[in-house]
Protein backbone atom coordinates (compact mmCIF):
# COMPACT_ATOMS: atom_id res chain seq x y z
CA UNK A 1 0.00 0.00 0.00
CA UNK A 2 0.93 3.81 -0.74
CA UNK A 3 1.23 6.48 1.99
CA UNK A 4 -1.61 7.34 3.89
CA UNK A 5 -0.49 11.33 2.49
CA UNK A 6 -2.31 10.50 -0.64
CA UNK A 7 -5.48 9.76 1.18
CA UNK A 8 -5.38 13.20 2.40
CA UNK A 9 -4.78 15.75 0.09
CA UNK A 10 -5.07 19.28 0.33
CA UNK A 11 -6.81 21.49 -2.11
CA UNK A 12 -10.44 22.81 -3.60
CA UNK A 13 -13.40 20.79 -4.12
CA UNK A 14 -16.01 20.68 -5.25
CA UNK A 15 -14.71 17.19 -5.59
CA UNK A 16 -11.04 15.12 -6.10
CA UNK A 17 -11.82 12.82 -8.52
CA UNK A 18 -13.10 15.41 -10.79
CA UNK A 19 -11.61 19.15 -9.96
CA UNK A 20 -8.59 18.37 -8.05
CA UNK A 21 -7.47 15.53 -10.01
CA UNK A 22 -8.17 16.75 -12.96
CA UNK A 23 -6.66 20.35 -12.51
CA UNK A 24 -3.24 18.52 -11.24
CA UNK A 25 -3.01 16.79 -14.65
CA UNK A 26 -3.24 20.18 -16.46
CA UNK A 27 -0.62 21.62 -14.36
CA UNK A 28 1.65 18.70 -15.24
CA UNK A 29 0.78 19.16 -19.28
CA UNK A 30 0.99 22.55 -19.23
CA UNK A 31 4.51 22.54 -18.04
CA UNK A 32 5.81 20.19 -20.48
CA UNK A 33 4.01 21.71 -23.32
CA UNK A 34 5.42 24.98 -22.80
CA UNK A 35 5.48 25.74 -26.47
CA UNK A 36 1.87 24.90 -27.22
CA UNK A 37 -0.56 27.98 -29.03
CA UNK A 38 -4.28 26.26 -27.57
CA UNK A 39 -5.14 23.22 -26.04
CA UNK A 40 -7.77 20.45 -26.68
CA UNK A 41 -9.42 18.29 -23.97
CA UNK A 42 -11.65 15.33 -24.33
CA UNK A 43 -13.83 14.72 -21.25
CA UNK A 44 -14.94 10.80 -20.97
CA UNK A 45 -17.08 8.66 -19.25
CA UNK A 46 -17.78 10.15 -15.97
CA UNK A 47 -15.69 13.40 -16.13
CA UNK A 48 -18.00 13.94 -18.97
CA UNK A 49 -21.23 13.46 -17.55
CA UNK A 50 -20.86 15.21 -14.60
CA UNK A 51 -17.60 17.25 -15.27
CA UNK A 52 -20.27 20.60 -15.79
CA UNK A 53 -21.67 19.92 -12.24
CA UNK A 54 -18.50 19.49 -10.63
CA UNK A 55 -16.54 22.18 -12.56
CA UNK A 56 -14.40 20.16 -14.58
CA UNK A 57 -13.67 22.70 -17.13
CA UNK A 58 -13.38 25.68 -15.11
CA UNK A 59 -10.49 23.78 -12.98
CA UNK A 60 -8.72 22.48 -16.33
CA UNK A 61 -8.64 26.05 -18.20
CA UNK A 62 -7.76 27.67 -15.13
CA UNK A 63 -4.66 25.41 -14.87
CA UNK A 64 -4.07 25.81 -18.94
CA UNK A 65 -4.69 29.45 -18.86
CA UNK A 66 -3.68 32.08 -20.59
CA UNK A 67 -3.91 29.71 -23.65
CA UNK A 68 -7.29 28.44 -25.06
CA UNK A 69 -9.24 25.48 -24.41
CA UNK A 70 -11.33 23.46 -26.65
CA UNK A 71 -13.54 20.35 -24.42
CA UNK A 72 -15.13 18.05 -26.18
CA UNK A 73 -16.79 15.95 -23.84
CA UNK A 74 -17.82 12.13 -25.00
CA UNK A 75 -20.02 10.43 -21.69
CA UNK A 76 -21.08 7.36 -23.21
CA UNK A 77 -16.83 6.24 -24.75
CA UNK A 78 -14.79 5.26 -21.97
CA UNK A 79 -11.04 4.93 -21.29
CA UNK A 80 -9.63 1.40 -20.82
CA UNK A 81 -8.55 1.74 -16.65
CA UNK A 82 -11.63 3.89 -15.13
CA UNK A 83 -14.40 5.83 -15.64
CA UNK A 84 -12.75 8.94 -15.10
CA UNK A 85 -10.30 9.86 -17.92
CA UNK A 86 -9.09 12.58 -19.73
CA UNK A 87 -6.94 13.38 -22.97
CA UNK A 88 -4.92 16.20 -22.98
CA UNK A 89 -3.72 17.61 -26.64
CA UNK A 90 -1.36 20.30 -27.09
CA UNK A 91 -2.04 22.21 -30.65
CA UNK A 92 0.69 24.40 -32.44
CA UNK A 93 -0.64 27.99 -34.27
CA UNK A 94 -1.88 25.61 -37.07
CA UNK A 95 -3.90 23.20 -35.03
CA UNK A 96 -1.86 20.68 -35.44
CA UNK A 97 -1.20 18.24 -32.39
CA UNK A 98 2.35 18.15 -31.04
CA UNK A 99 1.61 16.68 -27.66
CA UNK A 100 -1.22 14.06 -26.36
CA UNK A 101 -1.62 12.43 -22.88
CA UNK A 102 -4.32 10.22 -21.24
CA UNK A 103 -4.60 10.31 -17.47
CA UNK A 104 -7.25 8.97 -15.30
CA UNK A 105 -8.37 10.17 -11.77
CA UNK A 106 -9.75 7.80 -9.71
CA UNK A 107 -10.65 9.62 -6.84
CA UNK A 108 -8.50 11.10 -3.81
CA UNK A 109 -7.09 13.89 -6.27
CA UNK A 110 -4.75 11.11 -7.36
CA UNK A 111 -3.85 10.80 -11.29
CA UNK A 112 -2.58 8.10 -13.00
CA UNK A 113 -1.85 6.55 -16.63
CA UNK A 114 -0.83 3.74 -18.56
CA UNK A 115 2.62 4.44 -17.95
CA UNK A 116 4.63 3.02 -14.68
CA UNK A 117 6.19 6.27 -14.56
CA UNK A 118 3.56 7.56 -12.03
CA UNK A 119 3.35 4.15 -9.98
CA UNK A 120 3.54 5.49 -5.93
CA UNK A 121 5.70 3.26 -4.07
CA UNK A 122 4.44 0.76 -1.42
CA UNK A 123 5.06 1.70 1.89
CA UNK A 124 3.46 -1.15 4.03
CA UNK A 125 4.05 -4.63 4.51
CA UNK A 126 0.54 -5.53 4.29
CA UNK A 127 -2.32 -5.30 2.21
CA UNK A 128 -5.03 -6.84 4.29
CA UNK A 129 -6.62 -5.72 8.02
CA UNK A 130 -6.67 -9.47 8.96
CA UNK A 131 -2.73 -9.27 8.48
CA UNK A 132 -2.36 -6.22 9.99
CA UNK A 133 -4.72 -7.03 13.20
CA UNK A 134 -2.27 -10.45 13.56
CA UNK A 135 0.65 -8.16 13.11
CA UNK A 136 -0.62 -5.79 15.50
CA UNK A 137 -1.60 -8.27 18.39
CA UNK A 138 1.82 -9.92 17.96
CA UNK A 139 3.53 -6.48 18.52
CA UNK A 140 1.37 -4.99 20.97
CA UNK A 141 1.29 -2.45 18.91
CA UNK A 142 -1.75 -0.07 18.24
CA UNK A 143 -3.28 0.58 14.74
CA UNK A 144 -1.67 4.28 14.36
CA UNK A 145 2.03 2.66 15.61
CA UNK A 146 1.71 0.34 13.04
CA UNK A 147 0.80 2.97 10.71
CA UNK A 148 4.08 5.19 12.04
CA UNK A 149 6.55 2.14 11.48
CA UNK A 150 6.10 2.52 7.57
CA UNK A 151 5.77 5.74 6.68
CA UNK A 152 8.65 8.34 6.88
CA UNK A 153 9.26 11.22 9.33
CA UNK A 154 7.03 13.87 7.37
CA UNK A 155 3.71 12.28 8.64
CA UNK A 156 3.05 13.84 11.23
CA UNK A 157 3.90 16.96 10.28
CA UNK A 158 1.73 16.47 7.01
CA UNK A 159 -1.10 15.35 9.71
CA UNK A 160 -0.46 18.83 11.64
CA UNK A 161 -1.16 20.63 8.83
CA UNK A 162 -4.05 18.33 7.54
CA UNK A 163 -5.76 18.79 11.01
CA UNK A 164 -5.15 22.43 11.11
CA UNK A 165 -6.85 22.42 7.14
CA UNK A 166 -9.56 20.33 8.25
CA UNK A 167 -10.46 22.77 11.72
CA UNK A 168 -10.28 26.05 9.36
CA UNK A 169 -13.17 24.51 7.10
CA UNK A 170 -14.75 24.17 9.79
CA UNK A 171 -15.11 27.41 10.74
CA UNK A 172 -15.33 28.58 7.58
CA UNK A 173 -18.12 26.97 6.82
CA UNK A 174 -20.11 27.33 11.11
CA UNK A 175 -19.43 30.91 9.54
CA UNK A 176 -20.67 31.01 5.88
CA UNK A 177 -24.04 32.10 4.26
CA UNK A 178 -25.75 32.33 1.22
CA UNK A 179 -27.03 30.30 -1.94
CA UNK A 180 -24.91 27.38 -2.75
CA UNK A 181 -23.21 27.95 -6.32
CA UNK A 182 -25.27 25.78 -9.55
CA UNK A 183 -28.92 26.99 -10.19
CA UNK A 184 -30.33 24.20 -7.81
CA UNK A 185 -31.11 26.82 -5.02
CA UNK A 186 -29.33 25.09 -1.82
CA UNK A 187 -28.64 26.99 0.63
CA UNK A 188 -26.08 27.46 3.20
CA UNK A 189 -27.39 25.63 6.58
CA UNK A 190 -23.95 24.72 8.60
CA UNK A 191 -24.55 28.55 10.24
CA UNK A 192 -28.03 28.64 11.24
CA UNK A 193 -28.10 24.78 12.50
CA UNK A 194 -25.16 25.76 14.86
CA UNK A 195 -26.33 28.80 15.68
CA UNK A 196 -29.89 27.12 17.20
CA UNK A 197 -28.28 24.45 18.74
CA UNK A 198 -25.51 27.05 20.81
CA UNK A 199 -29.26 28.30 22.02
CA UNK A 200 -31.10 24.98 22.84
CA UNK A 201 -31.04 22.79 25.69
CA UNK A 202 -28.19 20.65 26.75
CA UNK A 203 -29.83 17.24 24.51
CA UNK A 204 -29.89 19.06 21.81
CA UNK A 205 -26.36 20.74 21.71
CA UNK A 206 -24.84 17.37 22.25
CA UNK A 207 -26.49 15.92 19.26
CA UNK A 208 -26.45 19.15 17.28
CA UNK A 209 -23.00 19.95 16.44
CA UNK A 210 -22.24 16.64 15.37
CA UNK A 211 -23.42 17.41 11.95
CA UNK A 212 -23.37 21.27 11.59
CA UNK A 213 -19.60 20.53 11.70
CA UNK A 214 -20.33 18.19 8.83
CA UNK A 215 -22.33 20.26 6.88
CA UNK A 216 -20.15 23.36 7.57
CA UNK A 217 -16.90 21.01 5.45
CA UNK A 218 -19.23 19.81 3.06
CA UNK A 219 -20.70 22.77 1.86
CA UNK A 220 -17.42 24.77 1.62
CA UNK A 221 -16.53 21.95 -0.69
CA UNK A 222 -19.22 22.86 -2.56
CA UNK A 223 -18.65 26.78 -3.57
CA UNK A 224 -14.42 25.32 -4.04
CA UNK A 225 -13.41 25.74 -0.56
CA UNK A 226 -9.97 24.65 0.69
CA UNK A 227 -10.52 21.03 2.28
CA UNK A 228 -8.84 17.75 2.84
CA UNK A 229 -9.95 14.82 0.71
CA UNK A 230 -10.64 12.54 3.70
CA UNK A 231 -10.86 9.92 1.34
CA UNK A 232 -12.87 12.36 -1.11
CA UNK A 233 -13.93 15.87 -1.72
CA UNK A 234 -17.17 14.50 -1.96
CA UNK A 235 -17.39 13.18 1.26
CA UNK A 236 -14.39 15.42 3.28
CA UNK A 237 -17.06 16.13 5.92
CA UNK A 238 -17.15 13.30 7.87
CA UNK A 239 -14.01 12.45 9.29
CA UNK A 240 -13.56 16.45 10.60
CA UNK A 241 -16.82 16.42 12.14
CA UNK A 242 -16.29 13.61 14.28
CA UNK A 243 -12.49 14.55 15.33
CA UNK A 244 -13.79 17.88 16.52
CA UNK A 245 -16.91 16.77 18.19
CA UNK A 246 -15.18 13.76 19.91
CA UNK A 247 -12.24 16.69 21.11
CA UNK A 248 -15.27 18.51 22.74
CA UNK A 249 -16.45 15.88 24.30
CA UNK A 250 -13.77 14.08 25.77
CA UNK A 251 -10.37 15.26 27.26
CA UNK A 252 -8.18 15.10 23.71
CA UNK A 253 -4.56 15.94 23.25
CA UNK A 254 -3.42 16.90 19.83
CA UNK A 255 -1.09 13.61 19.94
CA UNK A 256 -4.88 11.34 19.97
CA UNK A 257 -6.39 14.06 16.79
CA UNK A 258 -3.32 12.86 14.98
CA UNK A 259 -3.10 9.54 16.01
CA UNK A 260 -6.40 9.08 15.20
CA UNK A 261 -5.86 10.34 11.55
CA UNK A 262 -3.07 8.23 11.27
CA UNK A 263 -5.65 5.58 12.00
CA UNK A 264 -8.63 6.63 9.60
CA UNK A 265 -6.02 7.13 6.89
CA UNK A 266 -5.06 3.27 7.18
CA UNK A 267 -8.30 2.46 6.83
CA UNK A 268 -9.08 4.57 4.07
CA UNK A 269 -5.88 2.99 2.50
CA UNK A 270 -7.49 -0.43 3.06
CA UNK A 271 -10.23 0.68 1.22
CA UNK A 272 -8.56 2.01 -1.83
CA UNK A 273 -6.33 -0.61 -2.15
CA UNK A 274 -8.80 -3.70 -1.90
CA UNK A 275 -11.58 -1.81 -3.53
CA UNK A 276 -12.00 1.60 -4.74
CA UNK A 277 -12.73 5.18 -3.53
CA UNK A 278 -14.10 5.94 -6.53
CA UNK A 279 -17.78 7.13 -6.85
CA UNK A 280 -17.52 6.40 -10.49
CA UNK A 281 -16.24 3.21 -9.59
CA UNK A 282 -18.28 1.75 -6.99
CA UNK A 283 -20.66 4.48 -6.71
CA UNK A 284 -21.01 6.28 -2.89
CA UNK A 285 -20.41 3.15 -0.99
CA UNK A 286 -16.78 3.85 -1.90
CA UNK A 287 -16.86 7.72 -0.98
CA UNK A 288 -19.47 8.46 1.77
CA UNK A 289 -19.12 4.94 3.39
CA UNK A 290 -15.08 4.91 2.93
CA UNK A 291 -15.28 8.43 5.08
CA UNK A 292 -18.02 6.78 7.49
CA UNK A 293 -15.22 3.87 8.12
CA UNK A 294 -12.46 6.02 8.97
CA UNK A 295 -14.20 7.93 11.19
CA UNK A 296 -15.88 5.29 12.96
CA UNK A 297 -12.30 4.07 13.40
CA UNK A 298 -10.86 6.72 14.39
CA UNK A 299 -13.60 7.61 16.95
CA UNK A 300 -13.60 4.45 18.41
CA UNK A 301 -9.63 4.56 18.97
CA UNK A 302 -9.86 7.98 20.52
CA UNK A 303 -12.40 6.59 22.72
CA UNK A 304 -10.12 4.13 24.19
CA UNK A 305 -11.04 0.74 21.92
CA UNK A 306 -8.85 -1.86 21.38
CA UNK A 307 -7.83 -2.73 17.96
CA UNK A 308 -10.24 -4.96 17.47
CA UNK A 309 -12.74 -2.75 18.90
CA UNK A 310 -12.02 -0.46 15.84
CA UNK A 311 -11.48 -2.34 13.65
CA UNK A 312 -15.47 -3.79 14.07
CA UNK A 313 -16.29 0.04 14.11
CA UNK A 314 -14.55 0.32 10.67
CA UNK A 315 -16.41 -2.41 9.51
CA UNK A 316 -19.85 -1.15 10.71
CA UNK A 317 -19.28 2.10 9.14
CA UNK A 318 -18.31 0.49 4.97
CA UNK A 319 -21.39 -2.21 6.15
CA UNK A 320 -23.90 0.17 6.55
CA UNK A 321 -23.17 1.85 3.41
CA UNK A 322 -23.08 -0.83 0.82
CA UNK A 323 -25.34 -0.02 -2.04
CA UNK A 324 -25.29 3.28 -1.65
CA UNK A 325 -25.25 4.79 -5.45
CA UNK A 326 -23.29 7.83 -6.64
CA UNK A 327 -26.61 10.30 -8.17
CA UNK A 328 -25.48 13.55 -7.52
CA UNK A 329 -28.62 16.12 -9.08
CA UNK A 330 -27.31 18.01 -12.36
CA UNK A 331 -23.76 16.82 -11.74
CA UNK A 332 -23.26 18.68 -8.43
CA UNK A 333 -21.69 17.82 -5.34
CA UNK A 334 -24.64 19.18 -3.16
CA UNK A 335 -27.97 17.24 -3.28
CA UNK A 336 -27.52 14.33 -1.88
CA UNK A 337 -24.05 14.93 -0.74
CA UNK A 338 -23.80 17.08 1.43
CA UNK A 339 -27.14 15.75 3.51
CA UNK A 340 -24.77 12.51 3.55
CA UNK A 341 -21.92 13.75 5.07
CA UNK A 342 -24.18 14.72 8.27
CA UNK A 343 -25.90 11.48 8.53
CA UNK A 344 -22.48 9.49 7.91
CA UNK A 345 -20.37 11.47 10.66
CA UNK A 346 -23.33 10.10 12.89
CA UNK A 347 -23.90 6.72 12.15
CA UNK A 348 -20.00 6.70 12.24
CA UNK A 349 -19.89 7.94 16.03
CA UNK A 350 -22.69 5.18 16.68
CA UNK A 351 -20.76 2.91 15.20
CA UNK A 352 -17.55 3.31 17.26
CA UNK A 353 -20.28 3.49 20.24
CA UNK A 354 -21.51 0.13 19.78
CA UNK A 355 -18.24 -1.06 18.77
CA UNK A 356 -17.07 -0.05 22.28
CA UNK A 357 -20.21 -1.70 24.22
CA UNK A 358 -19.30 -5.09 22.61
CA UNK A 359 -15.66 -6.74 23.11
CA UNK A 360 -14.50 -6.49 19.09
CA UNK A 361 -15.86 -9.78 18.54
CA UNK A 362 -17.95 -10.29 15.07
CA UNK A 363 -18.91 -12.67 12.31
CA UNK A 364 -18.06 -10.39 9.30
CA UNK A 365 -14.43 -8.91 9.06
CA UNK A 366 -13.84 -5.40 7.76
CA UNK A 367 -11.93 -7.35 4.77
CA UNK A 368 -14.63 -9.52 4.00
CA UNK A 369 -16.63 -5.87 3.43
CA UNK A 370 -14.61 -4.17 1.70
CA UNK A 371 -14.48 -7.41 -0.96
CA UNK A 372 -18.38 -7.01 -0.87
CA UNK A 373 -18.09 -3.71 -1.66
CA UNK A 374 -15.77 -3.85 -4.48
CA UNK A 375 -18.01 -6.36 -6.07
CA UNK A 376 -21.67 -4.58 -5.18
CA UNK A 377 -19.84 -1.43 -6.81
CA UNK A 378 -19.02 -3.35 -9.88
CA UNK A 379 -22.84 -4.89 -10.25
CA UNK A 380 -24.22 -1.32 -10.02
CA UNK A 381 -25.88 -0.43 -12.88
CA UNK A 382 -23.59 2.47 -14.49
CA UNK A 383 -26.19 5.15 -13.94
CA UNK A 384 -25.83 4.99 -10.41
CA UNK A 385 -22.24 5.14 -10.82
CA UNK A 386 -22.08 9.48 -10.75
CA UNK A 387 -23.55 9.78 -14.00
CA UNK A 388 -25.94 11.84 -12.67
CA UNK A 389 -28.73 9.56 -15.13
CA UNK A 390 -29.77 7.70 -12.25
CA UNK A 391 -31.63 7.56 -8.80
CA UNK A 392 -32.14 11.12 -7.01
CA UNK A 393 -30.08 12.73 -10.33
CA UNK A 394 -33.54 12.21 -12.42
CA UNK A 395 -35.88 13.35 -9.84
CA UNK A 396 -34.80 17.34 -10.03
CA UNK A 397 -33.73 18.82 -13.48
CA UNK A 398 -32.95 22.41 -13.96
CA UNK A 399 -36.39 24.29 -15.03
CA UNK A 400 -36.70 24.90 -18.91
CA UNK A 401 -33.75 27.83 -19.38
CA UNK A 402 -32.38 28.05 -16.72
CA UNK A 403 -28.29 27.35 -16.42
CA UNK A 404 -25.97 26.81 -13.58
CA UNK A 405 -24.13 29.88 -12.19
C-alpha cells in the first residue's frame, strides 16, 4: 500500500476525482508543453457526464490558462482503466497536435496513466486488516504505531497541517451564508443549525454539532473551498466532524487528533487498495461509506477501543453503506451529498459506540466488506455510478432555461 499522504490531500473541491485531479493533470501538461498555441481536452465517461456539475472545465482552463481550451466531452466512450479519464492535446498555431496524454483520476485527487512512470511506491508490509490485526496483536502495537513504522518522518507533520486544514473549514463553513453555487437553489445551513443548537437545551447541543460541523466542510466543498480529501472531496465532511466533536467531548490531546488520523487514513488505505474510492467506480459506498469507516475508526480509537474494537467500528461504518449509489442532481456535489456527510459522521460515532459496548468480537471482518463492496460497486448499474442519469439525479432537473451559475 501507498502512503496514507495521498489519502489526504489538500486542495479545492467541489470534488477530487473530478476538480482536483483533474486540474493537477493540467498543471503537469501545461509545463511540459510549454510551447503549445491552444489546447484540446476530451472529457470521458464520468468526467463527462458530470464534469459541468463538478466544474471540470473551469479547474482544467484555469490550470491551462492564458492559452485556449477546446472540451469536447464524450459520456457514453470510456477509457480502458476507469471511468474517469481525460486526454490532454497540445495544438501548435496551425492546429496541429504536437503533444497528447491520457490520465485517469480515480478519486482522492490522485492521477494516473498507462505508464509506470507515475506508480507510488508501497510503503506497508501488508495489504489486508486481517494481516495487519495479527501483526498488530503480535507487537502490541496499536493501529496508528503500526501505521508510524512505515511511513517516513514527514507524517506527522503532514497530519499537523491536515488537522489544522480540516479545523479552518470548519469554521469557515459554522461561519458562511448564502445560496450554494449551480442553479439548484441550496442553501447554506452549517450557520443557522449551529447557531440554534448554541441556544437549545443541553440534549440538543450534544447531538447538534455533530453534523453542523459536517455540513459546515461539506458545503465549503461545494462553492471550491480549501478542504482535505478525507478519502474524497465528496465526502471530506465526515471524518472532521467527528475529530472535533469527539475533542469537545472528551479530554483530547493533539497527539490522539493525529493519532487518530493516522488511524482513519489506514483504513481509508485499506479501502482504496482492496476496492476503490471511486464514486464512479463503486458508486457512494466507496466515498461516503469509505469516510463513514475512517471515522468510525478513528472515533472508536480515541475513545479508548482496542484494535479490534475499531477495527469492528470500521467495519460497521463500509457495512452500513453498501449499495449506496453515486446520483449527484445536475452533476453537483450538493444534493444528496452534502445531507450525507451529516448522517455518515453520525452513524459513524454510533458505530464506534456500539463497537465499544461489545468486546471487538464479530462474524463479518472489515476485509470480508470491503471485498463485498468492491463487487456490489461493480454490479451497479452504471447510472448509479455518478452519472448523474440515475436515482435522485432524475428526480430534479434544472427548469426549462435556466443554467448553472
Amino acid at each position: 500500500m501507498e502512503s496514507i499522504t495521498e489519502i489526504y490531500k489538500i486542495g479545492y473541491g467541489p470534488s477530487s476525482s473530478h476538480t482536483m485531479g483533474p486540474r493537477k493533470a493540467a498543471e503537469m501538461f501545461s509545463l511540459r508543453t510549454p510551447q503549445a498555441a491552444t489546447y484540446r481536452v476530451t472529457l470521458f465517461g464520468s468526467l463527462a457526464a458530470t464534469g459541468r456539475g463538478h466544474l471540470t472545465d473551469v479547474a482544467i482552463s484555469k490550470a491551462l490558462s492564458p492559452k485556449g481550451v477546446e472540451f469536447i466531452w464524450k459520456p457514453d466512450e470510456m477509457l480502458p482503466l476507469h471511468p474517469n479519464a481525460v486526454r490532454f492535446e497540445a495544438l501548435d498555431q496551425t492546429q496541429n497536435i504536437t503533444d497528447s496524454w491520457e490520465v485517469y483520476s480515480p478519486g482522492g485527487g490522485v492521477i494516473t496513466d498507462s505508464s509506470k512512470s507515475m506508480a507510488t511506491k508501497s510503503m506497508y508490509t501488508h495489504q489486508t486488516m486481517s494481516d495487519i490485526l495479527r501483526d498488530c496483536t503480535q507487537s502490541g502495537k496499536s493501529f496508528w504505531e503500526y501505521v508510524q513504522d512505515h511511513e517516513d518522518a514527514s507524517l506527522y507533520s503532514h497530519l499537523q497541517e491536515v488537522w489544522s486544514v480540516m479545523k479552518d473549514s470548519i469554521n469557515r463553513g459554522l461561519i458562511s451564508e448564502g445560496v450554494l453555487p449551480g442553479g439548484l437553489g441550496v442553501s447554506r445551513r452549517a450557520r443557522n443549525i449551529y447557531r440554534k443548537i448554541e441556544t437549545s437545551g443541553e440534549k440538543l447541543k450534544k447531538e447538534g454539532f455533530l453534523p453542523a460541523y459536517a455540513l459546515a466542510v461539506a458545503e465549503e466543498n461545494a462553492v471550491g473551498g480549501r478542504i482535505v480529501t478525507a478519502p474524497t472531496c465528496g465526502s471530506a465532511g465526515i471524518l472532521p466532524a467527528v475529530l472535533r466533536y469527539v475533542e469537545e467531548t472528551f479530554e483530547t490531546t493533539e497527539s490522539d487528533i493525529l493519532n487518530a488520523l493516522a488511524t482513519a487514513g489506514l483504513v481509508g488505505n485499506l479501502i482504496k487498495t482492496n476496492a476503490s474510492i471511486s464514486g464512479a467506480e463503486v458508486g457512494c459506498q466507496g466515498e461516503v461509506g469509505a469516510a463513514c469507516s475512517m471515522a468510525a475508526a478513528a472515533a472508536a480509537q480515541m475513545m479508548g477501543g482496542s484494535i479490534r474494537q475499531v477495527e469492528y467500528a470500521a467495519e460497521m461504518g463500509l457495512e452500513h453503506h453498501l449499495g449506496l449509489t453515486c446520483d449527484p442532481v445536475n452533476g453537483l456535489v450538493q444534493i444528496p451529498c452534502i445531507e450525507r456527510n451529516a448522517f455518515a459522521a453520525t452513524r459513524a460515532l454510533d458505530c464506534a459506540t456500539f463497537a465499544l459496548y461489545s468486546d471487538g468480537g464479530h462474524r463479518i471482518s472489515f476485509d470480508e466488506v470491503v471485498r463485498v463492496m468492491a463487487k456490489t460497486g461493480r454490479d451497479l448499474p452504471h447510472v448509479y455510478r455518478e452519472t448523474a442519469e440515475g436515482g435522485l439525479a432524475i428526480v430534479y432537473r434544472f427548469p426549462p432555461g435556466k443554467q448553472q451559475k
